[in-house]
PDB file of N, CA and C in Angstrom:
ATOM      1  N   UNK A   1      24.066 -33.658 -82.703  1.00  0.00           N
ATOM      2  CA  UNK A   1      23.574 -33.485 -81.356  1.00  0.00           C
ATOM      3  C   UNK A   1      24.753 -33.093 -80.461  1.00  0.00           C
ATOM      4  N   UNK A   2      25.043 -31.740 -80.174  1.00  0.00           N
ATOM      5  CA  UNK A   2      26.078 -31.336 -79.129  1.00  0.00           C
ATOM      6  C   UNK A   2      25.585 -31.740 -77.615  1.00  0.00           C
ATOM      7  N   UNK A   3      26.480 -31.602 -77.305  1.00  0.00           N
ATOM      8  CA  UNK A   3      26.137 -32.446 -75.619  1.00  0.00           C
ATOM      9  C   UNK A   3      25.749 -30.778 -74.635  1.00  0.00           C
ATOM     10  N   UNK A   4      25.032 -30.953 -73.833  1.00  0.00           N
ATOM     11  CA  UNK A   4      24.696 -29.625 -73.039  1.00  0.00           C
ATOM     12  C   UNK A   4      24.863 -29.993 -71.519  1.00  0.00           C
ATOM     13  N   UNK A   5      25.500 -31.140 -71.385  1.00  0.00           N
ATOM     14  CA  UNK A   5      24.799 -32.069 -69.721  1.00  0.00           C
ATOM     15  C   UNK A   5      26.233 -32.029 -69.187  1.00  0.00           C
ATOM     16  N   UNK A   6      26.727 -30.876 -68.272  1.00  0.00           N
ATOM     17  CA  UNK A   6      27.597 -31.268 -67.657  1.00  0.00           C
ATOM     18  C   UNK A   6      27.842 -32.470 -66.512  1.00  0.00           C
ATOM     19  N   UNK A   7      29.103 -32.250 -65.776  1.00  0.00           N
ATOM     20  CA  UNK A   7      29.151 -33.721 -64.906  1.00  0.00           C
ATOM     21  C   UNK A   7      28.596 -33.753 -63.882  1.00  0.00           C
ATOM     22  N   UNK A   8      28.490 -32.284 -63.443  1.00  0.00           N
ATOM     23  CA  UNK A   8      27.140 -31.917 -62.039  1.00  0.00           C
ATOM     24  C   UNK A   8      26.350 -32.475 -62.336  1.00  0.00           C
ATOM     25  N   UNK A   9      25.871 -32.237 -63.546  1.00  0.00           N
ATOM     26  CA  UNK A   9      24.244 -32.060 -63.903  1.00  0.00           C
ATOM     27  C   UNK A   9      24.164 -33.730 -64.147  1.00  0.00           C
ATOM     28  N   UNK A  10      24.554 -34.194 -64.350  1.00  0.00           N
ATOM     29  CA  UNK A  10      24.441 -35.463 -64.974  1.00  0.00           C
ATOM     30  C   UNK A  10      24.520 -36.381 -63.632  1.00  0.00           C
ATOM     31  N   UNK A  11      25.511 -36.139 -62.087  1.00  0.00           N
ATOM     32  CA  UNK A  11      25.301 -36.785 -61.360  1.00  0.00           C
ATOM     33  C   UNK A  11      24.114 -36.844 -60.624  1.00  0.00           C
ATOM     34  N   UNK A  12      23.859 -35.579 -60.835  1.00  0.00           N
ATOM     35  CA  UNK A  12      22.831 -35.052 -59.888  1.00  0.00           C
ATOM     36  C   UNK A  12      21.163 -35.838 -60.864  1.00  0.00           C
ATOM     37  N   UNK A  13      21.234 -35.734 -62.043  1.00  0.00           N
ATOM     38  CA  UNK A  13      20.546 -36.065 -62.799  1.00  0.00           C
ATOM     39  C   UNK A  13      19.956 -37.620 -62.612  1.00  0.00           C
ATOM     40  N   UNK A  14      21.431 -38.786 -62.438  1.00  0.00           N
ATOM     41  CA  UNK A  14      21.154 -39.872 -61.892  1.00  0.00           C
ATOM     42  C   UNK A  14      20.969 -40.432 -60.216  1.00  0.00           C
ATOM     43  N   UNK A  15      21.124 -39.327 -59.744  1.00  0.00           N
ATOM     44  CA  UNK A  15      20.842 -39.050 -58.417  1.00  0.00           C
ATOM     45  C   UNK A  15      19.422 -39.409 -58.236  1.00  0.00           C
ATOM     46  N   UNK A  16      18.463 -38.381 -59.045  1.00  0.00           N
ATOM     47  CA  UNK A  16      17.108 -38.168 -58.888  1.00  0.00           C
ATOM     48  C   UNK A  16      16.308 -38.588 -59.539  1.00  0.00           C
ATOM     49  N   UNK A  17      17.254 -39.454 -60.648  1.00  0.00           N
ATOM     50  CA  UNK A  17      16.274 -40.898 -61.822  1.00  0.00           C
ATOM     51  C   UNK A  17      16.167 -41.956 -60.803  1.00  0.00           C
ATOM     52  N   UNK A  18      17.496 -42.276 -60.005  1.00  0.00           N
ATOM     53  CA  UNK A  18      17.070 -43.539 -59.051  1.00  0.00           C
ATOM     54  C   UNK A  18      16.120 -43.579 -57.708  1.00  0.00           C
ATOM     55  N   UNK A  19      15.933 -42.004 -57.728  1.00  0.00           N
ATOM     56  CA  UNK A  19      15.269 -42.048 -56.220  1.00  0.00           C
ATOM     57  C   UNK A  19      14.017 -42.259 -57.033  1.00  0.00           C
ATOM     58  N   UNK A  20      13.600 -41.558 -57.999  1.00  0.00           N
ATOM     59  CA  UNK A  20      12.091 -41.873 -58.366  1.00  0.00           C
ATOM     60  C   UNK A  20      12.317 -43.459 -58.892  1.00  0.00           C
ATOM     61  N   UNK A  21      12.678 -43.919 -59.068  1.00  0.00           N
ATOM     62  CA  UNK A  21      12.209 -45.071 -59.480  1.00  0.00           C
ATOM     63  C   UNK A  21      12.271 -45.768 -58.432  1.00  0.00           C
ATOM     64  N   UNK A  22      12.966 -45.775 -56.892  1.00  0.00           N
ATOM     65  CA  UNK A  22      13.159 -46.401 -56.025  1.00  0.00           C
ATOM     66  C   UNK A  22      12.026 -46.065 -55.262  1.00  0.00           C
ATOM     67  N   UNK A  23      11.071 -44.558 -55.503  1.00  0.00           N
ATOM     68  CA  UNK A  23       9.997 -44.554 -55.083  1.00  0.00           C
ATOM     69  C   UNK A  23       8.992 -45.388 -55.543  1.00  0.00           C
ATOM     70  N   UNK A  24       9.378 -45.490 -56.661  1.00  0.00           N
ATOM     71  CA  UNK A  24       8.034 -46.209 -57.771  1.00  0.00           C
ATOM     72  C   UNK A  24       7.928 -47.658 -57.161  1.00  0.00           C
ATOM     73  N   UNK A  25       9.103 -48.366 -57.213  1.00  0.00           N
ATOM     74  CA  UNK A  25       9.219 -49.891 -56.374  1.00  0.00           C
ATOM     75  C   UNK A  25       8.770 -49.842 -54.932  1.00  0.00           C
ATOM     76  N   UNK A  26       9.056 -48.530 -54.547  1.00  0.00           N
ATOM     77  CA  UNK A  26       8.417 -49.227 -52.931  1.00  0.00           C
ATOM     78  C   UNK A  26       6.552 -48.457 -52.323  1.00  0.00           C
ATOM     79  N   UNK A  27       6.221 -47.987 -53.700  1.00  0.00           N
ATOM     80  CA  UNK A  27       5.104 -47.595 -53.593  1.00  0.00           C
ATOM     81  C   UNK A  27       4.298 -48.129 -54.595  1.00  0.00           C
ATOM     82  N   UNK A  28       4.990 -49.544 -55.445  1.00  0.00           N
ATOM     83  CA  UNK A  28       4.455 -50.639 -56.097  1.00  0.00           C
ATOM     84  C   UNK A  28       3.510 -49.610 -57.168  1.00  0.00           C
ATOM     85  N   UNK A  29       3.928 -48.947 -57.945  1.00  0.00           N
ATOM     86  CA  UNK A  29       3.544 -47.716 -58.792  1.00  0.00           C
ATOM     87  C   UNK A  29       4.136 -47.598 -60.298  1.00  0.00           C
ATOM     88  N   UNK A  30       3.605 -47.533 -61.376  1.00  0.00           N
ATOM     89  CA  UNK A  30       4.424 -47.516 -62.071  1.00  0.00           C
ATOM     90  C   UNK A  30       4.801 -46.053 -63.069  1.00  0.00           C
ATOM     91  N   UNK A  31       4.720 -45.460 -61.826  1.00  0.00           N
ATOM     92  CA  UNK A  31       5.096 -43.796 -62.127  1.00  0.00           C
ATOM     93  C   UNK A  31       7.089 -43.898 -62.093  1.00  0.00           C
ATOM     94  N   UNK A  32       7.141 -44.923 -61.559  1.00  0.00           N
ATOM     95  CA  UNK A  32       8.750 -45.016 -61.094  1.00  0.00           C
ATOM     96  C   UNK A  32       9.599 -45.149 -62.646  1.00  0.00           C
ATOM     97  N   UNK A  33       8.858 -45.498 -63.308  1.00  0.00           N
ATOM     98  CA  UNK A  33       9.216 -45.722 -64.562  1.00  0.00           C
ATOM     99  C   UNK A  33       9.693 -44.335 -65.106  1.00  0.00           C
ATOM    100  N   UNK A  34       9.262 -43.147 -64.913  1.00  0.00           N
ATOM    101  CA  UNK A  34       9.844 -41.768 -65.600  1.00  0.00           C
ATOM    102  C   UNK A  34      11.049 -41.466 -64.710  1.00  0.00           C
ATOM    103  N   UNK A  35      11.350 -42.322 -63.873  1.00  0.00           N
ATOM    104  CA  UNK A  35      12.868 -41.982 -63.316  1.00  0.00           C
ATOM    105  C   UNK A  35      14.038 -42.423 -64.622  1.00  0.00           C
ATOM    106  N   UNK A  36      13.701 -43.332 -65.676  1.00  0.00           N
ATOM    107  CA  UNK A  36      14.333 -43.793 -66.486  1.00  0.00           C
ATOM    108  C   UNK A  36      14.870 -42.019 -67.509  1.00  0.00           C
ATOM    109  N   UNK A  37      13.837 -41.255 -67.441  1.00  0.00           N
ATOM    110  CA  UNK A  37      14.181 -40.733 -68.469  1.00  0.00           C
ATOM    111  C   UNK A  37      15.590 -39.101 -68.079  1.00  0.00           C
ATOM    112  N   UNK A  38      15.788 -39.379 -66.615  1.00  0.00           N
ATOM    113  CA  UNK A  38      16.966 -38.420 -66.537  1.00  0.00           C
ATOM    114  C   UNK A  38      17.848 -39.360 -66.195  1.00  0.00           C
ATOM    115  N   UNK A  39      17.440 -40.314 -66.381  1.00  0.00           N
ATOM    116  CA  UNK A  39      18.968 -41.301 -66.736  1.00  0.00           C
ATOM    117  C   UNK A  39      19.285 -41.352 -67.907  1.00  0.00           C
ATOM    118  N   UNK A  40      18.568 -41.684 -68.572  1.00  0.00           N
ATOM    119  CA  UNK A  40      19.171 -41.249 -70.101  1.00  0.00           C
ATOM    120  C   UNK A  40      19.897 -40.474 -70.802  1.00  0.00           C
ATOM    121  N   UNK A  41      19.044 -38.832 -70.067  1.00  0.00           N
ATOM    122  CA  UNK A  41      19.537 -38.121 -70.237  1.00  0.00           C
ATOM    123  C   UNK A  41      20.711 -37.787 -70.101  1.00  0.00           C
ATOM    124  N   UNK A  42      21.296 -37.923 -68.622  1.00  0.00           N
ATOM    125  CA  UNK A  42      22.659 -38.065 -67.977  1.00  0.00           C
ATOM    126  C   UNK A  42      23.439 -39.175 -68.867  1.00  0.00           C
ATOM    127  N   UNK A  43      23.209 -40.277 -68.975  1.00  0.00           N
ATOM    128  CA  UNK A  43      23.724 -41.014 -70.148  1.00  0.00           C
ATOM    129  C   UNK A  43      24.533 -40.659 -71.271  1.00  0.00           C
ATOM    130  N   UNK A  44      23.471 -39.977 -72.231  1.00  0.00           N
ATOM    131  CA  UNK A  44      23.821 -39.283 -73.374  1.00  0.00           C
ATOM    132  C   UNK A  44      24.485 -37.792 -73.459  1.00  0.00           C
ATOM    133  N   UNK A  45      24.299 -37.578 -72.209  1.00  0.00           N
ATOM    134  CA  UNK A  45      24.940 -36.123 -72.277  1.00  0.00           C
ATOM    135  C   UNK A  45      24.133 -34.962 -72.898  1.00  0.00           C
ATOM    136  N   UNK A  46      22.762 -35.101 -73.479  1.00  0.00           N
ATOM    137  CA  UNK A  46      21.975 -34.152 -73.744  1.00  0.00           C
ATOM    138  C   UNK A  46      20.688 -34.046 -73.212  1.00  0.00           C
ATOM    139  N   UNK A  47      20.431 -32.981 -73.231  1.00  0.00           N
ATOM    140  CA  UNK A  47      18.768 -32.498 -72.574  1.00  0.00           C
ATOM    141  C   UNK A  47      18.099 -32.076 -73.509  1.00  0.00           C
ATOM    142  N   UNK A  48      17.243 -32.394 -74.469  1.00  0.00           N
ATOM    143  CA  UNK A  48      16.373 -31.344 -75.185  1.00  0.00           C
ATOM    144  C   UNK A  48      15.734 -30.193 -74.188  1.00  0.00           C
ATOM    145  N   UNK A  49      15.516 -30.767 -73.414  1.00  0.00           N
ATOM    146  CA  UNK A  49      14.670 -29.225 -72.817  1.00  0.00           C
ATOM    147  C   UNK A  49      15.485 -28.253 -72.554  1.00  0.00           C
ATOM    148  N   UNK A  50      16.622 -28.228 -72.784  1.00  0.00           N
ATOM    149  CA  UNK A  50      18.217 -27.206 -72.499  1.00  0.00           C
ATOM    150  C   UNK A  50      17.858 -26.264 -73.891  1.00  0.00           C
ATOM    151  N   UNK A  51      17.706 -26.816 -75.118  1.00  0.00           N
ATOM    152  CA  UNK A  51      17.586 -26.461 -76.509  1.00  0.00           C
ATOM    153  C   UNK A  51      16.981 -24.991 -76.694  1.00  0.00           C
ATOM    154  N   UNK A  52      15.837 -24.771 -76.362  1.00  0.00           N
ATOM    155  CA  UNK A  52      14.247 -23.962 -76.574  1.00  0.00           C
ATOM    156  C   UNK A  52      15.529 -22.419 -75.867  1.00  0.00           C
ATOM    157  N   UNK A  53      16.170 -22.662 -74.768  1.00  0.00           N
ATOM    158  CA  UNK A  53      16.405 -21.492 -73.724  1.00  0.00           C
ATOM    159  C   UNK A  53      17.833 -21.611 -73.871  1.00  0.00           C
ATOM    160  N   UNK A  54      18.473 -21.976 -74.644  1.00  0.00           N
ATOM    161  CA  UNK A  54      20.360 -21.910 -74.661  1.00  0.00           C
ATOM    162  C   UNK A  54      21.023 -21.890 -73.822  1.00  0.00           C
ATOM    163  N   UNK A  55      20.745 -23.695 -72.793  1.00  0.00           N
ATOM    164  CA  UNK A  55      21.463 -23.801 -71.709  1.00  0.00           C
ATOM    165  C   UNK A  55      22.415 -24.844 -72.349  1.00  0.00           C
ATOM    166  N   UNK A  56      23.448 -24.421 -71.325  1.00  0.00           N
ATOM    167  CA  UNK A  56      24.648 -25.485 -70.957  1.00  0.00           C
ATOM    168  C   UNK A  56      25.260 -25.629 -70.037  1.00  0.00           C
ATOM    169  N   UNK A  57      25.535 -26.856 -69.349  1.00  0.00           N
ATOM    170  CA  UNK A  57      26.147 -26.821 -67.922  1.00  0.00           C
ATOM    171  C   UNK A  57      27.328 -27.404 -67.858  1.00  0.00           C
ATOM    172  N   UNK A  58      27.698 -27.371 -69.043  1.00  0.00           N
ATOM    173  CA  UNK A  58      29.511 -28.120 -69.814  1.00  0.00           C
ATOM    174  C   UNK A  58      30.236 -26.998 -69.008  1.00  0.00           C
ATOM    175  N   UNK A  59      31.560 -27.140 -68.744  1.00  0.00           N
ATOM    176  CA  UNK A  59      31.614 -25.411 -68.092  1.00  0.00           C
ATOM    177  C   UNK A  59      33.226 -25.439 -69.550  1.00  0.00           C
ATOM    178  N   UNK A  60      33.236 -24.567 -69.711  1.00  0.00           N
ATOM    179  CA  UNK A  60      34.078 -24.431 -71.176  1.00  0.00           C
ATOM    180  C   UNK A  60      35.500 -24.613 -70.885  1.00  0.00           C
TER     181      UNK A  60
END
């Protein structure tokens, strides 16, 4: 598994996992829960959905 998630992408990534989930808590929802999954992402450093279209935001 090569990594595709640069450090932009990855802040920005946990940027917009916590706002949805901070939506999810204050709109007592449990849609807030898919904020988990671009944290992960940012986490691990990979995106499958990068895969299909031969992205990378590593800058070389």
């Amino acid at each position: 598994m090569k990594r595709n998630i640069g450090k932009t992408d990855r802040v920005i990534r946990i940027i917009i996992g916590i706002g949805i989930i901070a939506i999810g808590i204050y709109f007592q929802n449990w849609w807030g829960v898919i904020g988990v999954i671009p944290i992960l992402t940012a986490a691990i450093g990979w995106c499958p959905a990068y895969i299909p279209f031969g992205i990378s935001t590593i800058k070389e």
